[in-house]
N, C-alpha and C. Protein backbone atom coordinates (compact mmCIF):
# COMPACT_ATOMS: atom_id res chain seq x y z
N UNK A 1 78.35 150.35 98.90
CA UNK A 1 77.21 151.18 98.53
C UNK A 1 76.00 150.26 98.39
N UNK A 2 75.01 150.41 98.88
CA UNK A 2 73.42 149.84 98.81
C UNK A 2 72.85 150.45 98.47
N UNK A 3 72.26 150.03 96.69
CA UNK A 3 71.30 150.27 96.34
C UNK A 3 70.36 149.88 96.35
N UNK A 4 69.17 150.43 96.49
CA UNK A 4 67.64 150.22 97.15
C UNK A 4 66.73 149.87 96.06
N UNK A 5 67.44 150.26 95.02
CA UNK A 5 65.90 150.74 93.95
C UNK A 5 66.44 151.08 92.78
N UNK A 6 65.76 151.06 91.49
CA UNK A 6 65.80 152.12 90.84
C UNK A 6 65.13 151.95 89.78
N UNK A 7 64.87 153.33 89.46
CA UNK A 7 63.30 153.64 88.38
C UNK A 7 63.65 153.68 87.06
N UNK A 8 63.48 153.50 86.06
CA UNK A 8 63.57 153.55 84.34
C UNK A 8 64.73 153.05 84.47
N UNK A 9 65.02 151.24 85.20
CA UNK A 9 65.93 150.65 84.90
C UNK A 9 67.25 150.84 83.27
N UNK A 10 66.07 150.40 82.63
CA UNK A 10 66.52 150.49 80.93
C UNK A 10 67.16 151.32 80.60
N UNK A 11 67.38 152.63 81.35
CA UNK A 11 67.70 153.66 80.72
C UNK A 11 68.85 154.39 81.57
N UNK A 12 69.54 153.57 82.03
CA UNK A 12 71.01 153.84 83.41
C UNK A 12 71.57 152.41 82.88
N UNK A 13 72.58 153.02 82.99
CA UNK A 13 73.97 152.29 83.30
C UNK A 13 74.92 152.78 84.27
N UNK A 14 75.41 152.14 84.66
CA UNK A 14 75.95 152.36 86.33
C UNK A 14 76.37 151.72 86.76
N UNK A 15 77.52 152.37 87.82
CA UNK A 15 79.00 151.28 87.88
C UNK A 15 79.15 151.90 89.51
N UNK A 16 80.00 151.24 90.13
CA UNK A 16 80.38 151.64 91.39
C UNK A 16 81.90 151.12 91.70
N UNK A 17 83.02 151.92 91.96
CA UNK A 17 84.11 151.66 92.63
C UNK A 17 84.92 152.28 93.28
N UNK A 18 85.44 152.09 94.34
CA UNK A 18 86.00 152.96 95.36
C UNK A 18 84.93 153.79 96.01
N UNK A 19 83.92 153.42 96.06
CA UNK A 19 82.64 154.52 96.69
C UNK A 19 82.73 155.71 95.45
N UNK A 20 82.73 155.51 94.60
CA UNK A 20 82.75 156.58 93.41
C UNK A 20 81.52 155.68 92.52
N UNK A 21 80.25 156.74 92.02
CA UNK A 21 79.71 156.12 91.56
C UNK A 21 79.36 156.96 90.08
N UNK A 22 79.16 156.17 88.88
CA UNK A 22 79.53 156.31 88.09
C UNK A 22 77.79 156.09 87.21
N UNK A 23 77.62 157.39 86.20
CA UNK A 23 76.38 157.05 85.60
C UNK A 23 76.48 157.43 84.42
N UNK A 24 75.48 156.69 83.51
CA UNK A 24 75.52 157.25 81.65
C UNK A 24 74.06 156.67 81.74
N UNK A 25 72.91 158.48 81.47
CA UNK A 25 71.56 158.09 80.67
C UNK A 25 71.76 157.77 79.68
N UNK A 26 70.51 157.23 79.19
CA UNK A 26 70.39 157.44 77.83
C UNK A 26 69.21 158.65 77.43
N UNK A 27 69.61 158.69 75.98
CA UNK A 27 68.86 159.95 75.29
C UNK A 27 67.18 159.59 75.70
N UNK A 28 66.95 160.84 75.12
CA UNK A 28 65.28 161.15 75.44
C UNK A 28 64.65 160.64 76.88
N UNK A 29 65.26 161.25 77.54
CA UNK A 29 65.01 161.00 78.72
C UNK A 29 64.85 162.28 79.71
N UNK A 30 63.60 162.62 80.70
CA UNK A 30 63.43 163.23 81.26
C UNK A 30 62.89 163.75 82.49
N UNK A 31 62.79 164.38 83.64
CA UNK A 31 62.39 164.77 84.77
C UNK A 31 61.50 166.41 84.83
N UNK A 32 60.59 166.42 84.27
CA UNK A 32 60.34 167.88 84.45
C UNK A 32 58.31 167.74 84.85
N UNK A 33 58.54 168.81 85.69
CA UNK A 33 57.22 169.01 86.34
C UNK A 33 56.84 170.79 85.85
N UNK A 34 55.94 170.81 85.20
CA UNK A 34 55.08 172.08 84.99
C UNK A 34 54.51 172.44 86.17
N UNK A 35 55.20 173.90 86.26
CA UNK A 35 54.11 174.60 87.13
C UNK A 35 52.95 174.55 87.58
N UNK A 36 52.12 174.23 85.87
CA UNK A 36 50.69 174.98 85.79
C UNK A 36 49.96 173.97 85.20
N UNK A 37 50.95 172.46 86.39
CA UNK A 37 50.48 171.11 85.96
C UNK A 37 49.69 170.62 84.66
N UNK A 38 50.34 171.32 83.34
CA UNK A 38 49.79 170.61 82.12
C UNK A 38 50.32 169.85 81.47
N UNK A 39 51.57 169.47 82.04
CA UNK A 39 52.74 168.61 81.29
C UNK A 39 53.70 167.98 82.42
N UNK A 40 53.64 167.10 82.22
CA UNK A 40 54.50 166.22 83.09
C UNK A 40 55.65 164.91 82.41
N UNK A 41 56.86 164.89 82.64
CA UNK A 41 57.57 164.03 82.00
C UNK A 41 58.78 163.46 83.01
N UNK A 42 58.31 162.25 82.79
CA UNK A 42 58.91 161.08 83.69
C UNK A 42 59.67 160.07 83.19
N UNK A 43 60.33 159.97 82.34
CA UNK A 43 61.35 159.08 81.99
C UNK A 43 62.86 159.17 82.53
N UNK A 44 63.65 159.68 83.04
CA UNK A 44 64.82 159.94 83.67
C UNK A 44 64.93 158.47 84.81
N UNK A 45 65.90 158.01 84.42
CA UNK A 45 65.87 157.00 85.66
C UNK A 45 66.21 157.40 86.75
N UNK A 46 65.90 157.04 87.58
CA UNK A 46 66.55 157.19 89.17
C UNK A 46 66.82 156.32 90.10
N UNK A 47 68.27 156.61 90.89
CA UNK A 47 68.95 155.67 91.52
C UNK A 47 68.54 155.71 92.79
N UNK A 48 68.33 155.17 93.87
CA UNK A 48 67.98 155.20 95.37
C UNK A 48 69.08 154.41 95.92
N UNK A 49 69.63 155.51 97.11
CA UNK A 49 70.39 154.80 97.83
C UNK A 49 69.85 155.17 99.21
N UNK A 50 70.34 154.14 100.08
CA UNK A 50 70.10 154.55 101.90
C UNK A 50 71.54 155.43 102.42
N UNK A 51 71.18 156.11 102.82
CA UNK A 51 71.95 157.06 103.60
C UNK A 51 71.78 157.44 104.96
N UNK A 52 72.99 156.57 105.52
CA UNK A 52 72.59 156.90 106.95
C UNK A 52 72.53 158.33 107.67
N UNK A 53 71.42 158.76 108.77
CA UNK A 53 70.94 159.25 109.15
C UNK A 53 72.23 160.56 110.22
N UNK A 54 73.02 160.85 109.20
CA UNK A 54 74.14 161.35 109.95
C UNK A 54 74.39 162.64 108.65
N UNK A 55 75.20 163.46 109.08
CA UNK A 55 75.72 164.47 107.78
C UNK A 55 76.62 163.91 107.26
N UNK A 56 76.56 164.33 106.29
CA UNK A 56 77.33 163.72 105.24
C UNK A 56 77.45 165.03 103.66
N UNK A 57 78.84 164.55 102.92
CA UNK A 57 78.70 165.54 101.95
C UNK A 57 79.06 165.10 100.78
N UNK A 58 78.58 165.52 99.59
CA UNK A 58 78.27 164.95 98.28
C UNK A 58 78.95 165.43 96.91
N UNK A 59 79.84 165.02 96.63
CA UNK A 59 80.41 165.71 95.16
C UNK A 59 80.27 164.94 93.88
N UNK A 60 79.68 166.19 93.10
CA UNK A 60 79.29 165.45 91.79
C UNK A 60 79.70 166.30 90.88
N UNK A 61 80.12 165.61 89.96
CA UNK A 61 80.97 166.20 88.49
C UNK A 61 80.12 165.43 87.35
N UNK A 62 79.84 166.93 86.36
CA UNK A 62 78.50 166.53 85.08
C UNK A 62 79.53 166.23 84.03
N UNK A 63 79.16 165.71 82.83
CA UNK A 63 79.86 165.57 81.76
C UNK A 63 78.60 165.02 81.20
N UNK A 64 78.35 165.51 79.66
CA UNK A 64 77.66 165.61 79.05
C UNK A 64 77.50 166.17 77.37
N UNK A 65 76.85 165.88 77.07
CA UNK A 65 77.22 166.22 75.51
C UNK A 65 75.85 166.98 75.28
N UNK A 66 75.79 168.19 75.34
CA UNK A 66 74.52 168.67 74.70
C UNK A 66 74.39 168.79 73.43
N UNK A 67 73.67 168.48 72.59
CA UNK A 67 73.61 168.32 70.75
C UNK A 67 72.26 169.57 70.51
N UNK A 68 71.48 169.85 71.14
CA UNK A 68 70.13 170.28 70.77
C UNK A 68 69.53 171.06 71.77
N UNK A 69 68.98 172.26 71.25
CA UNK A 69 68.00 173.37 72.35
C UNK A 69 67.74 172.02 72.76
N UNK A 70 67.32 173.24 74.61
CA UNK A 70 66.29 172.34 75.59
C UNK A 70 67.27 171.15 75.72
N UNK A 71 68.44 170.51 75.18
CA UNK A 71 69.48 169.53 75.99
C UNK A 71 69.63 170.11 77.58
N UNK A 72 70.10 168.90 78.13
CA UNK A 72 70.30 169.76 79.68
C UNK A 72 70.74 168.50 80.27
N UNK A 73 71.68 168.66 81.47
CA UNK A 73 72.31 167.50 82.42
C UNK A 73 71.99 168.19 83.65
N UNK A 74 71.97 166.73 84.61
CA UNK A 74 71.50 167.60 86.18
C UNK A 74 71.72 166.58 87.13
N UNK A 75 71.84 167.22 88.47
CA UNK A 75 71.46 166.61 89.30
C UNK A 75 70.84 166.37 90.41
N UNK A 76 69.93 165.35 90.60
CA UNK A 76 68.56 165.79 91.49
C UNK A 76 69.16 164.94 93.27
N UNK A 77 69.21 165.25 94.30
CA UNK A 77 69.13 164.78 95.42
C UNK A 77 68.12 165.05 96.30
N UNK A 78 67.28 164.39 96.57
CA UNK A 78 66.39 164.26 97.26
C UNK A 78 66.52 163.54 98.79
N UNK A 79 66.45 163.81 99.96
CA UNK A 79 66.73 163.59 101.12
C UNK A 79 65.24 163.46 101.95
N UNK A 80 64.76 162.02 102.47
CA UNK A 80 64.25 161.88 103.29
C UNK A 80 62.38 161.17 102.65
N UNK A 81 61.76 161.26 103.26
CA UNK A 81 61.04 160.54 102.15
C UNK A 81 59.73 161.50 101.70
């Protein structure tokens, strides 16, 4: 697996074996874009990998501990640039 990048280092931990890749945020951390562009929040780290230019298919399993309204787990894939 080649990783390229990744954003809010500090705040990922992340493991890789057998092509199984493995992640734990940390708290207060987030990805959300307002509609009605008055709020924007960017702390969520993010991982970049290269993916070759072929189909391919993706399985992901959440585990998570929600403690508090507005908690939430996710996952974002973004394809292409």
């Amino acid at each position: 697996m080649k990783i390229s990048g990744i954003v809010n280092k500090d705040k990922l931990d992340w493991s890789e074996e057998g092509g199984q890749l493995s992640m734990r945020v940390a708290g207060k951390t987030d990805f959300f874009l307002d509609p009605a562009e008055q709020y924007t929040a960017d702390s969520a780290p993010i991982l970049f990998q290269e993916i070759p230019n072929v189909d391919f298919s993706c399985e992901v399993t959440i585990r998570s501990e929600l403690a508090s309204t507005f908690d939430a787990a996710g996952f974002f894939l973004r394809c292409g640039t």
